[in-house]
N, C-alpha and C. Protein backbone atom coordinates (compact mmCIF):
# COMPACT_ATOMS: atom_id res chain seq x y z
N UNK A 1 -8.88 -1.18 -20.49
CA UNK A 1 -8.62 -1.73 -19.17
C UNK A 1 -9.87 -1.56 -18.31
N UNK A 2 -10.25 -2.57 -17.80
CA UNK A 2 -11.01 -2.58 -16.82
C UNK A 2 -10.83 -2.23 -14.99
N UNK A 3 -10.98 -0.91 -15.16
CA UNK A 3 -10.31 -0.22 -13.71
C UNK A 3 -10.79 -0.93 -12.51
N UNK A 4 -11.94 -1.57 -12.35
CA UNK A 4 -12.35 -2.05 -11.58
C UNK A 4 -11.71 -3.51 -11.12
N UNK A 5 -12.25 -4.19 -12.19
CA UNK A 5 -10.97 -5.19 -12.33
C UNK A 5 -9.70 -5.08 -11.59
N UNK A 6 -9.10 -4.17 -12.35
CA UNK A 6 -7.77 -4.19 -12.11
C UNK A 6 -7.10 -3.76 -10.71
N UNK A 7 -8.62 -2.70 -9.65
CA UNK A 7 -8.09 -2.71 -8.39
C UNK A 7 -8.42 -3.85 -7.89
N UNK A 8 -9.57 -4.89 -8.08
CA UNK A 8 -9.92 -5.88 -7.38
C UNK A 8 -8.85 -6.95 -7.20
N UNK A 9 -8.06 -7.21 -8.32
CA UNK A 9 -7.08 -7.67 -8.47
C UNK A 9 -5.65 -8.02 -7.22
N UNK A 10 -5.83 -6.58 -6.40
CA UNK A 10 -4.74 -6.72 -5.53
C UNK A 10 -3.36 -6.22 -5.77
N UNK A 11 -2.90 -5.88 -7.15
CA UNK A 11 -1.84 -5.20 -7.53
C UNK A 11 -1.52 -4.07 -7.01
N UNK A 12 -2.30 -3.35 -7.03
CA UNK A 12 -2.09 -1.89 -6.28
C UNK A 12 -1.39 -1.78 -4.42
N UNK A 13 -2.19 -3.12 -4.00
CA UNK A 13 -1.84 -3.46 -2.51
C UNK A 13 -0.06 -4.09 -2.60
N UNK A 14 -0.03 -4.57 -3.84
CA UNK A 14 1.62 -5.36 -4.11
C UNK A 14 2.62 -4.27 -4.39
N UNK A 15 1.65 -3.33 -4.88
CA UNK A 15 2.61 -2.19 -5.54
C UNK A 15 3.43 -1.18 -4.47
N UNK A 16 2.43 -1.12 -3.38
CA UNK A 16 2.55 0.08 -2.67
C UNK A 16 3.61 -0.84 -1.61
N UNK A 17 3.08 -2.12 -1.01
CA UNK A 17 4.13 -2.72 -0.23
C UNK A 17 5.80 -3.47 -1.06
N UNK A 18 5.63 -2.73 -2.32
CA UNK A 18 6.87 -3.04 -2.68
C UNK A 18 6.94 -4.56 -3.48
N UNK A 19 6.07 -5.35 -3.42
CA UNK A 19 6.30 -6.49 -3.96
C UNK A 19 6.45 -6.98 -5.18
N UNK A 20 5.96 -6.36 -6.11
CA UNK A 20 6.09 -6.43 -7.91
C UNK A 20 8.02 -6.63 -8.47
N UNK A 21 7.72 -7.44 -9.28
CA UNK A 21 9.25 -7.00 -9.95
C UNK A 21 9.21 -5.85 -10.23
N UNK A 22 10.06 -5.35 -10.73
CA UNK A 22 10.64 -3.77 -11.44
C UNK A 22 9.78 -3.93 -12.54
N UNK A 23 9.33 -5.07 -13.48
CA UNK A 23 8.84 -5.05 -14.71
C UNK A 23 7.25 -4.59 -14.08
N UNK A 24 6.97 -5.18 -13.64
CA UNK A 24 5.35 -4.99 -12.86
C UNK A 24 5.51 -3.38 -12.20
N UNK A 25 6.17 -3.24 -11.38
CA UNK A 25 6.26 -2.07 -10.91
C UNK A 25 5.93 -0.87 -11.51
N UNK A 26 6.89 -0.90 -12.85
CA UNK A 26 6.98 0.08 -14.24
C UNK A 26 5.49 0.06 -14.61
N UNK A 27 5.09 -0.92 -14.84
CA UNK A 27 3.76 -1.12 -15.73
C UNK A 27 2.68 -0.88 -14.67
N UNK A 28 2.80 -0.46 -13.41
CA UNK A 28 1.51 -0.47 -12.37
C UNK A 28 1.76 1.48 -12.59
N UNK A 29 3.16 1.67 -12.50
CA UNK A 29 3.37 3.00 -12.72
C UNK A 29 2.90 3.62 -13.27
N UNK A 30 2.89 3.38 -14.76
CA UNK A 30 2.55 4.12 -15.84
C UNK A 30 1.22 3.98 -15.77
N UNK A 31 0.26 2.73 -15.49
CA UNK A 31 -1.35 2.99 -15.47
C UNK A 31 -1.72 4.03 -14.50
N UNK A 32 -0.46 3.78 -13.02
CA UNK A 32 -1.36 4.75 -12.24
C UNK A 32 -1.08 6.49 -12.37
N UNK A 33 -0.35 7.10 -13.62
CA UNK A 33 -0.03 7.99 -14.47
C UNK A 33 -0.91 8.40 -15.18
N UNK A 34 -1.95 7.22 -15.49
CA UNK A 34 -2.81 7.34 -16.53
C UNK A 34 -4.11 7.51 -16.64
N UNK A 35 -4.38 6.92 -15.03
CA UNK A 35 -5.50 6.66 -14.69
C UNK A 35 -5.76 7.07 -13.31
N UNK A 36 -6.02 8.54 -13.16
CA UNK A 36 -6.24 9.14 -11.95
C UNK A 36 -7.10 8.33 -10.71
N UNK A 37 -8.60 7.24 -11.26
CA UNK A 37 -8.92 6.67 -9.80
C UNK A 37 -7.75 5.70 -9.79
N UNK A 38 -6.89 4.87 -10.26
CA UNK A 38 -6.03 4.41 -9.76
C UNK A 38 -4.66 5.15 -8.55
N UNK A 39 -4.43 6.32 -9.06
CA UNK A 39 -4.15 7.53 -8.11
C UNK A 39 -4.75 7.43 -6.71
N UNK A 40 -6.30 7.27 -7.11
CA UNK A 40 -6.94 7.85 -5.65
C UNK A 40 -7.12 6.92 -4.92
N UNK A 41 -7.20 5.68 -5.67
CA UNK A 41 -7.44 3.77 -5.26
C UNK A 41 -5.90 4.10 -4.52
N UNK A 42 -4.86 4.32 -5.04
CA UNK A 42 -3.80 4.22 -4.52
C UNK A 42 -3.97 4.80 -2.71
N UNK A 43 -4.20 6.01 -3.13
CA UNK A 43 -4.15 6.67 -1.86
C UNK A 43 -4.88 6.01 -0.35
N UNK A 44 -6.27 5.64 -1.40
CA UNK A 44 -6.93 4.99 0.10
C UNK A 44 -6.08 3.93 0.57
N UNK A 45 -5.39 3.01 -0.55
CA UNK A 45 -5.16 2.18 0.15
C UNK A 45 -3.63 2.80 1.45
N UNK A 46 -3.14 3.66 0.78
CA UNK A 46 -2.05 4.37 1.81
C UNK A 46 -3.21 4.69 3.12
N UNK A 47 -4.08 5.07 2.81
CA UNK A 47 -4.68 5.54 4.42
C UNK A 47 -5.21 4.68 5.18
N UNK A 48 -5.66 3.30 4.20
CA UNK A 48 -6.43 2.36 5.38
C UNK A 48 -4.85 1.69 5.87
N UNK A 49 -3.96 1.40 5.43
CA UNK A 49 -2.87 0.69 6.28
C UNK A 49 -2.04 1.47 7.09
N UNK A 50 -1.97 2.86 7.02
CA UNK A 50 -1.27 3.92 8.04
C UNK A 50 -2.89 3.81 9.37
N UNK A 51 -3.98 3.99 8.98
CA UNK A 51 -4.78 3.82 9.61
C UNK A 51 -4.67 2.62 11.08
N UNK A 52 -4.83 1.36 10.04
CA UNK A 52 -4.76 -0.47 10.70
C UNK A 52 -3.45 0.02 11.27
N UNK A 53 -2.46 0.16 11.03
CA UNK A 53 -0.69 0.36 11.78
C UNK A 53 -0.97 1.22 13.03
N UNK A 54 -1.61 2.19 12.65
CA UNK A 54 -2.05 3.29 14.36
C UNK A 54 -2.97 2.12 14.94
N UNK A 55 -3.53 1.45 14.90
CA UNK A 55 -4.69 0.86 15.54
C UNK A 55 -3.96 0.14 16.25
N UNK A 56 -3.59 -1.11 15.52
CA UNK A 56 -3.05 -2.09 16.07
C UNK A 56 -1.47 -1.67 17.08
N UNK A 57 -0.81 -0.26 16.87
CA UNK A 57 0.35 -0.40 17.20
C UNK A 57 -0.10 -0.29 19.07
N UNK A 58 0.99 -1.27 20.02
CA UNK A 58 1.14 -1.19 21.06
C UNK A 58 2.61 -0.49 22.03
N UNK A 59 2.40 -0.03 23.01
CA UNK A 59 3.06 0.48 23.62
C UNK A 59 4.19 -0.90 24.44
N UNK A 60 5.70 -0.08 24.42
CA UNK A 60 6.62 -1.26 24.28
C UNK A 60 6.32 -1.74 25.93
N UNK A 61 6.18 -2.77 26.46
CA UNK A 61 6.56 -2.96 28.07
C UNK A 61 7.69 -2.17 28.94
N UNK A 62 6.98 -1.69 30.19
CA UNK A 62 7.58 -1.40 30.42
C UNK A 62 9.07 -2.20 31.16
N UNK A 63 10.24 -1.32 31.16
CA UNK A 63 11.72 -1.78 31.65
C UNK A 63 12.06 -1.95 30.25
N UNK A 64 11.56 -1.85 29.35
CA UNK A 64 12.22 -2.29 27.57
C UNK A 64 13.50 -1.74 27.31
N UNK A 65 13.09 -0.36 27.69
CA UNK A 65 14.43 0.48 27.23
C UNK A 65 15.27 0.55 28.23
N UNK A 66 15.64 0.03 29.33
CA UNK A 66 16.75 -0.36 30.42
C UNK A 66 17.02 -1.15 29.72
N UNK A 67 16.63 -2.34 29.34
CA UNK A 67 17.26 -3.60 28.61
C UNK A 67 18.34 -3.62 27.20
N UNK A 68 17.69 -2.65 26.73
CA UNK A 68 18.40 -2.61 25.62
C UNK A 68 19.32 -1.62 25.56
C-alpha cells in the first residue's frame, strides 16, 4: 500500500466524518490498525477540523434565547 497515496485520496477525511459504508469503514479500520502514520494522519485530521469549527464558530444573536 501506498500510504501516501492512500491519505491523498481523502478516505481518511470520509472515515472520520462518518461517510464510508460499513464495508469501507471496516477496511479503513483495519489499515488504520496497521499502519500507525495512518493513526497520526488520522489525528491531524481530528485537530485541523476541531481547530476550523473553533474558528469559524459564532456567537448566537443576541434575544436568541428569549425566543426560543
Amino acid at each position: 500500500m501506498d500510504i501516501r497515496q492512500y491519505i491523498d485520496s481523502g478516505i481518511l477525511e470520509a472515515y472520520f466524518l462518518g461517510s464510508l459504508s460499513p464495508e469501507e469503514d471496516a477496511l479503513v479500520a483495519a489499515n488504520i490498525a496497521t499502519h500507525p502514520e495512518l493513526a497520526e494522519e488520522l489525528r491531524n485530521i481530528e485537530n485541523t477540523l476541531l481547530q476550523l469549527s473553533s474558528t469559524l464558530a459564532t456567537d448566537p444573536p443576541p434575544g436568541l434565547q428569549d425566543k426560543i
